[in-house]
N, C-alpha and C. Protein backbone atom coordinates (compact mmCIF):
# COMPACT_ATOMS: atom_id res chain seq x y z
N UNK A 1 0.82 -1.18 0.00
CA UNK A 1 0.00 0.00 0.00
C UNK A 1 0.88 1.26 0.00
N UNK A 2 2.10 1.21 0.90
CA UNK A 2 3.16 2.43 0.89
C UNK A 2 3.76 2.74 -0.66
N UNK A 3 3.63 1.56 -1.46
CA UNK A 3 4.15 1.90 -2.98
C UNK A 3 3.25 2.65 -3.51
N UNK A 4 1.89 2.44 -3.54
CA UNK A 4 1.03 2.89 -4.47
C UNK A 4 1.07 4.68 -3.82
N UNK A 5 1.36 4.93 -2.84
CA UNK A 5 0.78 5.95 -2.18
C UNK A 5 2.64 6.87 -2.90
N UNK A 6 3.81 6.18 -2.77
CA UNK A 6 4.60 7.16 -3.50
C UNK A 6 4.62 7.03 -4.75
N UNK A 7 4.10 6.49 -5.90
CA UNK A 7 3.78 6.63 -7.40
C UNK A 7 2.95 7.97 -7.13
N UNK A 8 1.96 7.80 -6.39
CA UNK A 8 0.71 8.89 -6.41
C UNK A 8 1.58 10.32 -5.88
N UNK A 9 1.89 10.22 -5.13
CA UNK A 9 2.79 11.64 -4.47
C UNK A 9 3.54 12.14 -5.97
N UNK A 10 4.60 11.45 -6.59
CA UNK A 10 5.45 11.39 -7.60
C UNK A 10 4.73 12.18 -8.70
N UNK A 11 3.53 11.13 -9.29
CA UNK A 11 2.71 11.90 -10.02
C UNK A 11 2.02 13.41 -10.36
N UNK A 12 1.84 13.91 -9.02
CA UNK A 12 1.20 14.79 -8.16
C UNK A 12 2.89 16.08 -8.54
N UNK A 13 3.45 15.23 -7.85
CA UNK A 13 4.65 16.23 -8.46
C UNK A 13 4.74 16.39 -9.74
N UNK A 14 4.97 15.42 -10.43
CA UNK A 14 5.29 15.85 -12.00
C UNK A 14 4.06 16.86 -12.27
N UNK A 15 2.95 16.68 -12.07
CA UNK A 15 1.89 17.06 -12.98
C UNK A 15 1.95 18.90 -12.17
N UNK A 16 2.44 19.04 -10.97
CA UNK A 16 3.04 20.28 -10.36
C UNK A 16 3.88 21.47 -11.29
N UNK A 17 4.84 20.06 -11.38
CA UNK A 17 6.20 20.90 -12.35
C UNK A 17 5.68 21.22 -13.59
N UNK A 18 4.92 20.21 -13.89
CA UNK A 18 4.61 20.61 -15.41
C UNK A 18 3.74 22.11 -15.71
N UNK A 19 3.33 22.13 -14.64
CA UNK A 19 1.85 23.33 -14.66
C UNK A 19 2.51 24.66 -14.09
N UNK A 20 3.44 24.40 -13.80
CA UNK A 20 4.23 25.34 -13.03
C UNK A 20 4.99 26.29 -14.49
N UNK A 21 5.75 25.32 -14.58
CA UNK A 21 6.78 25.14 -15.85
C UNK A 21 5.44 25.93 -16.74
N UNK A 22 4.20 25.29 -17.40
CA UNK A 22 3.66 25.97 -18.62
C UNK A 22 3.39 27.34 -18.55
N UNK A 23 3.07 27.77 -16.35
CA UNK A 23 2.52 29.33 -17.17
C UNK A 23 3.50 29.96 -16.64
N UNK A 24 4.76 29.97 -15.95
CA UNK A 24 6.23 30.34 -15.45
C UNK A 24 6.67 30.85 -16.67
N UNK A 25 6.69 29.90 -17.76
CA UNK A 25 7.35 29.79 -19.10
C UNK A 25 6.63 30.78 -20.18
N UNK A 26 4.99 30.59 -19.99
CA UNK A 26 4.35 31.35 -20.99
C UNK A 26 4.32 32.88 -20.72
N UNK A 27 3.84 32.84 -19.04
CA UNK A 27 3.80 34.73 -18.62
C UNK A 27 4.46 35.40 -17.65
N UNK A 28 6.12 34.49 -17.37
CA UNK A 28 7.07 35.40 -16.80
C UNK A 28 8.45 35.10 -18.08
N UNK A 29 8.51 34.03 -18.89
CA UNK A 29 9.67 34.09 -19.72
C UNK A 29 9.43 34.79 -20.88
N UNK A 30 8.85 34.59 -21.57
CA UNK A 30 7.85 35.17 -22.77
C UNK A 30 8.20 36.58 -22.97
N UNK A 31 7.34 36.88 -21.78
CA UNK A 31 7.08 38.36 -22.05
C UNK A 31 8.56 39.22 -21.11
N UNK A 32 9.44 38.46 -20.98
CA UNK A 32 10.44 38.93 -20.32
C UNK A 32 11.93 38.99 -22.03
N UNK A 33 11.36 37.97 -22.05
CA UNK A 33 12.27 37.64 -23.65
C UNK A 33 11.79 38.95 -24.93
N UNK A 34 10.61 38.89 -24.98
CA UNK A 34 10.30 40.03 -26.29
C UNK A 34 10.76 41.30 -26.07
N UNK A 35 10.35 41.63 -24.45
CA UNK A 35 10.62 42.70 -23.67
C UNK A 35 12.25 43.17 -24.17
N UNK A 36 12.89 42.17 -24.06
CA UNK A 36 14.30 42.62 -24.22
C UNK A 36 14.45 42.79 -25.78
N UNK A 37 13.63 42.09 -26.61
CA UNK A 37 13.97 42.30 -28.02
C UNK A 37 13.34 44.13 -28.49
N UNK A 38 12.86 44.50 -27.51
CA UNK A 38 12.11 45.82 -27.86
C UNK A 38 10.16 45.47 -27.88
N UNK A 39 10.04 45.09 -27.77
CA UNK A 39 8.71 44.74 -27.73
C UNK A 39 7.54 45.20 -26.29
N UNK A 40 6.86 46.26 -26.25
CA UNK A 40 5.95 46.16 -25.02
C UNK A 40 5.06 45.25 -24.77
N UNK A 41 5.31 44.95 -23.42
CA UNK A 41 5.28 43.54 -22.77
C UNK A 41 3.25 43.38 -22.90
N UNK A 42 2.64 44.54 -22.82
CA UNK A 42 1.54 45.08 -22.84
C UNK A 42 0.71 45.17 -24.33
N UNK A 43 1.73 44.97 -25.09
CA UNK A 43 1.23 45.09 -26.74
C UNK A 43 0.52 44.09 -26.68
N UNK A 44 -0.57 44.09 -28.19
CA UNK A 44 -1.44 42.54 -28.18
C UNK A 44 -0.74 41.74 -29.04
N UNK A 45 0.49 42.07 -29.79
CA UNK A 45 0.96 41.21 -29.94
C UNK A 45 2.20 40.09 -28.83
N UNK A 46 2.28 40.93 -28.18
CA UNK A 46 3.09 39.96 -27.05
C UNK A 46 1.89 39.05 -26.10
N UNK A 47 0.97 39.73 -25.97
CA UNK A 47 -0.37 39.30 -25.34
C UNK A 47 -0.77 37.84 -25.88
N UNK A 48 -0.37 37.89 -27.22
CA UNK A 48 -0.92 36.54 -27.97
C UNK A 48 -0.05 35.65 -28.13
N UNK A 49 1.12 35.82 -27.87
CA UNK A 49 2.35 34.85 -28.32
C UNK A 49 2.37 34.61 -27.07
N UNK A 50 2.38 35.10 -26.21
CA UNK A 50 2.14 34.67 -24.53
C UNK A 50 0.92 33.53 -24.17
N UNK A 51 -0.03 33.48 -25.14
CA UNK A 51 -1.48 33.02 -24.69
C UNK A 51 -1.39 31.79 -25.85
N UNK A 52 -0.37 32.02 -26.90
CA UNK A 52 -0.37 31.12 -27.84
C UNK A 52 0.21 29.92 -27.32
N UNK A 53 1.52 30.75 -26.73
CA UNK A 53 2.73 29.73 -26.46
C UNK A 53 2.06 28.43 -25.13
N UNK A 54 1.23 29.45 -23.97
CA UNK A 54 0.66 28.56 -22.87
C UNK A 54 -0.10 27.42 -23.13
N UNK A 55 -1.21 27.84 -24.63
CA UNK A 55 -1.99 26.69 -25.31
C UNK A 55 -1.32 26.04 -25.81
N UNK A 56 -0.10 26.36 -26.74
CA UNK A 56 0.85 25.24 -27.49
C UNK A 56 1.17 24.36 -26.01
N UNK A 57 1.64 24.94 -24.95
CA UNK A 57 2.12 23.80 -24.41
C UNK A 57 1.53 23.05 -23.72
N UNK A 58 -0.02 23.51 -23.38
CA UNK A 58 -1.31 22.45 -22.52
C UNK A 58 -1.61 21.64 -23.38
N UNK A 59 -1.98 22.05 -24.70
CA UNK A 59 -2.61 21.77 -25.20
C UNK A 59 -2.32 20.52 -26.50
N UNK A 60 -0.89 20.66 -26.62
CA UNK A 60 0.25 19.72 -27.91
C UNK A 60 0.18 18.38 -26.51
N UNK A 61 0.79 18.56 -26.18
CA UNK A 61 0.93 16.85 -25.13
C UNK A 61 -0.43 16.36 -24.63
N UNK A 62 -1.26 16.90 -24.13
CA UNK A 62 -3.02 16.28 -23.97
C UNK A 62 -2.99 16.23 -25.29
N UNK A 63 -3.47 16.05 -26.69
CA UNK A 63 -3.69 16.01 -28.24
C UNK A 63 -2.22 14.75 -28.40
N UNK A 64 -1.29 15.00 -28.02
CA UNK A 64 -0.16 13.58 -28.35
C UNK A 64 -0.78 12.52 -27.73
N UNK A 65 -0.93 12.89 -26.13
CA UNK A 65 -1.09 11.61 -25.40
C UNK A 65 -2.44 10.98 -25.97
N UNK A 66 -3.98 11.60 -26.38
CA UNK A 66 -4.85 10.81 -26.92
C UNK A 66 -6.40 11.58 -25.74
N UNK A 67 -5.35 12.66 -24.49
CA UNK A 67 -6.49 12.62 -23.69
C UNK A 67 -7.50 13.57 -24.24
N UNK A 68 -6.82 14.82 -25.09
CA UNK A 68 -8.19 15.60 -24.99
C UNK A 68 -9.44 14.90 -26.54
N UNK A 69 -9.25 13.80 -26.90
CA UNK A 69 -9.66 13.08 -28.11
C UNK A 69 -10.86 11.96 -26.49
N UNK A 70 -10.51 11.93 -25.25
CA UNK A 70 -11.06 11.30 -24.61
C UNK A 70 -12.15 11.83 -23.85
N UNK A 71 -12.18 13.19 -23.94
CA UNK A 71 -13.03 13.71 -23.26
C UNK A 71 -14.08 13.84 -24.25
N UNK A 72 -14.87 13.53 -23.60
CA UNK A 72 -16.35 13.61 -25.00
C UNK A 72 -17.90 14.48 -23.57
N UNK A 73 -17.65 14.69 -22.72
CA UNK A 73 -18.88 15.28 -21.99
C UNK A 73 -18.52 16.86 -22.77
N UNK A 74 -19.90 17.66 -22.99
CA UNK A 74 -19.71 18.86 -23.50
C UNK A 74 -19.59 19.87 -22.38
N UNK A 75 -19.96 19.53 -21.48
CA UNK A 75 -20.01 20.49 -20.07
C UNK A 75 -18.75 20.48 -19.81
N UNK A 76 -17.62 19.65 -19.77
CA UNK A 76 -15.87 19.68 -19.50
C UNK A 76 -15.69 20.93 -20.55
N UNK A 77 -16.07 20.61 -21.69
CA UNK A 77 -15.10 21.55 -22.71
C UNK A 77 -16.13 22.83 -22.46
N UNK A 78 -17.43 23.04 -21.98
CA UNK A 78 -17.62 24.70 -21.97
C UNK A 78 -17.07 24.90 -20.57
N UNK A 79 -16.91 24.64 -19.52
CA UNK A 79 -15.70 24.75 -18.37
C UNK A 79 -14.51 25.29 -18.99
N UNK A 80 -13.74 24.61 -19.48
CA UNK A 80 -12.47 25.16 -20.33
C UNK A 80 -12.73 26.34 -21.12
N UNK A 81 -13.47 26.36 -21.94
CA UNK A 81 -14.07 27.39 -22.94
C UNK A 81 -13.96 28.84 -21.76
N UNK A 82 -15.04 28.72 -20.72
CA UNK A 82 -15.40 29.95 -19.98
C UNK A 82 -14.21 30.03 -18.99
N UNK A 83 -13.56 28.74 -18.68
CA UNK A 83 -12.21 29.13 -17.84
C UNK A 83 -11.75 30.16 -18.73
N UNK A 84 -10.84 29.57 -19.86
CA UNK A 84 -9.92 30.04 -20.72
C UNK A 84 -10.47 31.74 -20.89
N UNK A 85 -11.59 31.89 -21.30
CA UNK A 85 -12.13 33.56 -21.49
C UNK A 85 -11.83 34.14 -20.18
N UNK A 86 -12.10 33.91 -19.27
CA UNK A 86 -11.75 34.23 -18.20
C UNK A 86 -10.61 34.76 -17.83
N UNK A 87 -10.09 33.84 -18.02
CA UNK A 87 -8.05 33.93 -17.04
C UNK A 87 -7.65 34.89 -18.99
N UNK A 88 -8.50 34.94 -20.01
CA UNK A 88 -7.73 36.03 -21.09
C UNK A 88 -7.90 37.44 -20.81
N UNK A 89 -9.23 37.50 -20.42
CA UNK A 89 -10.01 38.51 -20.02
C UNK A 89 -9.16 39.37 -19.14
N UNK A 90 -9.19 38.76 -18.22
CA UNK A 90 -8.57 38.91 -16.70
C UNK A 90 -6.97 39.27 -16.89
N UNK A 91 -5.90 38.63 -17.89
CA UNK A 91 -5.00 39.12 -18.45
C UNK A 91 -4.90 40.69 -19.12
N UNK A 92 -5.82 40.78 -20.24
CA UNK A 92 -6.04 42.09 -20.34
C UNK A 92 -6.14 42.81 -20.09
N UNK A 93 -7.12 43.21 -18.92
CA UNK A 93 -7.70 44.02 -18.91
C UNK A 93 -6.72 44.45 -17.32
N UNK A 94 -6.30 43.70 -16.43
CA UNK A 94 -5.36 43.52 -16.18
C UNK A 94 -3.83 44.47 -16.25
N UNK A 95 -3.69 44.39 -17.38
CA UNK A 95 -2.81 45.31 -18.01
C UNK A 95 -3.23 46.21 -18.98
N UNK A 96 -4.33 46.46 -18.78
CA UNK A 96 -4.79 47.94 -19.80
C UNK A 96 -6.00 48.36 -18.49
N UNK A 97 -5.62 48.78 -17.79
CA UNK A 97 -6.78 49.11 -16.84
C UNK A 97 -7.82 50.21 -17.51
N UNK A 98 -7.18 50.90 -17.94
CA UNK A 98 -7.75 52.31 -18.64
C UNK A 98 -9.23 51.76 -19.65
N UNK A 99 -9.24 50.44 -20.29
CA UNK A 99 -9.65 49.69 -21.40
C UNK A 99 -10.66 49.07 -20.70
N UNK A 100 -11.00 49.01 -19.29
CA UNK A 100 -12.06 48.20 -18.42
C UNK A 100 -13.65 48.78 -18.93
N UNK A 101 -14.34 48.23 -19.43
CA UNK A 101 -15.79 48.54 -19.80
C UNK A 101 -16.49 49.56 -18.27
N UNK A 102 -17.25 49.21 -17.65
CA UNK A 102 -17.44 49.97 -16.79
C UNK A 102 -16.86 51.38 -15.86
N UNK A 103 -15.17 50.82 -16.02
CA UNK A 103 -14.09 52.43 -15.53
C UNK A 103 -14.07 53.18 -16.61
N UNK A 104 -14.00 52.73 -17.99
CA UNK A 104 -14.14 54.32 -18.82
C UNK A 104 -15.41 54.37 -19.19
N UNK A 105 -16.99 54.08 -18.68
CA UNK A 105 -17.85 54.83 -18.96
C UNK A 105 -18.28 55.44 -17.75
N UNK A 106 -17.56 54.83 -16.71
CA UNK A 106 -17.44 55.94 -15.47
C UNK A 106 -17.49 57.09 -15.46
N UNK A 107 -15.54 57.38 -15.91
CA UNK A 107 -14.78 58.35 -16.52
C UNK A 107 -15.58 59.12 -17.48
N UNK A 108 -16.07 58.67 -17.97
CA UNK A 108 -16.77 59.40 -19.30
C UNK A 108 -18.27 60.86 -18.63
N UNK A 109 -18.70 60.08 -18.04
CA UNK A 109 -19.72 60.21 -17.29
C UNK A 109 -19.33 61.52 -16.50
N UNK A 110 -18.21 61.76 -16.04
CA UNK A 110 -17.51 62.27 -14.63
C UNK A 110 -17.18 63.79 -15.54
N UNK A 111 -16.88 63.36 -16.44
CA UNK A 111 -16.45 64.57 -17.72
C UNK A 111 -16.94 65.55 -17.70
């Protein structure tokens, strides 16, 4: 029983590192790398190569391994769907505060 319980710990780790590693890699290396090539870290094009690169890497190994071909409930994938809008959303707007729907018709208003 002590074996099965450190495979499971082990696992638990890898699947840690890995998740760690995808958004470490996608939205502190990324946008730290363009940054230095001249690029604002805030542009939508860094915005998307940032959001591209995180899906290339969730998303290429689940599609190799066979799992996201296994998921067939439609309620999993609109979860993902409204996650994913979410945590983009939330990126954006995020870093364009000025661009928030409700604060500039505030602002507007206040005029």
């Amino acid at each position: 029983m002590q074996r099965g319980s450190d495979v499971d710990l082990i696992q638990l780790l890898i699947v840690f590192a890995a998740t760690a590693s995808a958004v470490l890699g996608s939205f502190v290396v990324v946008p730290e790398l363009l940054e230095r090539k001249g690029y604002n870290p805030r542009s939508g094009f860094v915005r998307c190569f940032v959001w591209a690169s995180f899906l290339l890497i969730v998303f290429v190994p689940a599609a190799i391994s066979g799992f996201l071909f296994s998921v067939r409930n439609v309620a999993d994938w609109a979860y993902l769907a409204v996650g994913l809008l979410v945590a983009i959303l939330y990126d954006y707007y995020r870093l364009n505060p000025e661009k928030v729907p409700w604060v500039r018709s505030r602002n507007l208003k206040v005029r």
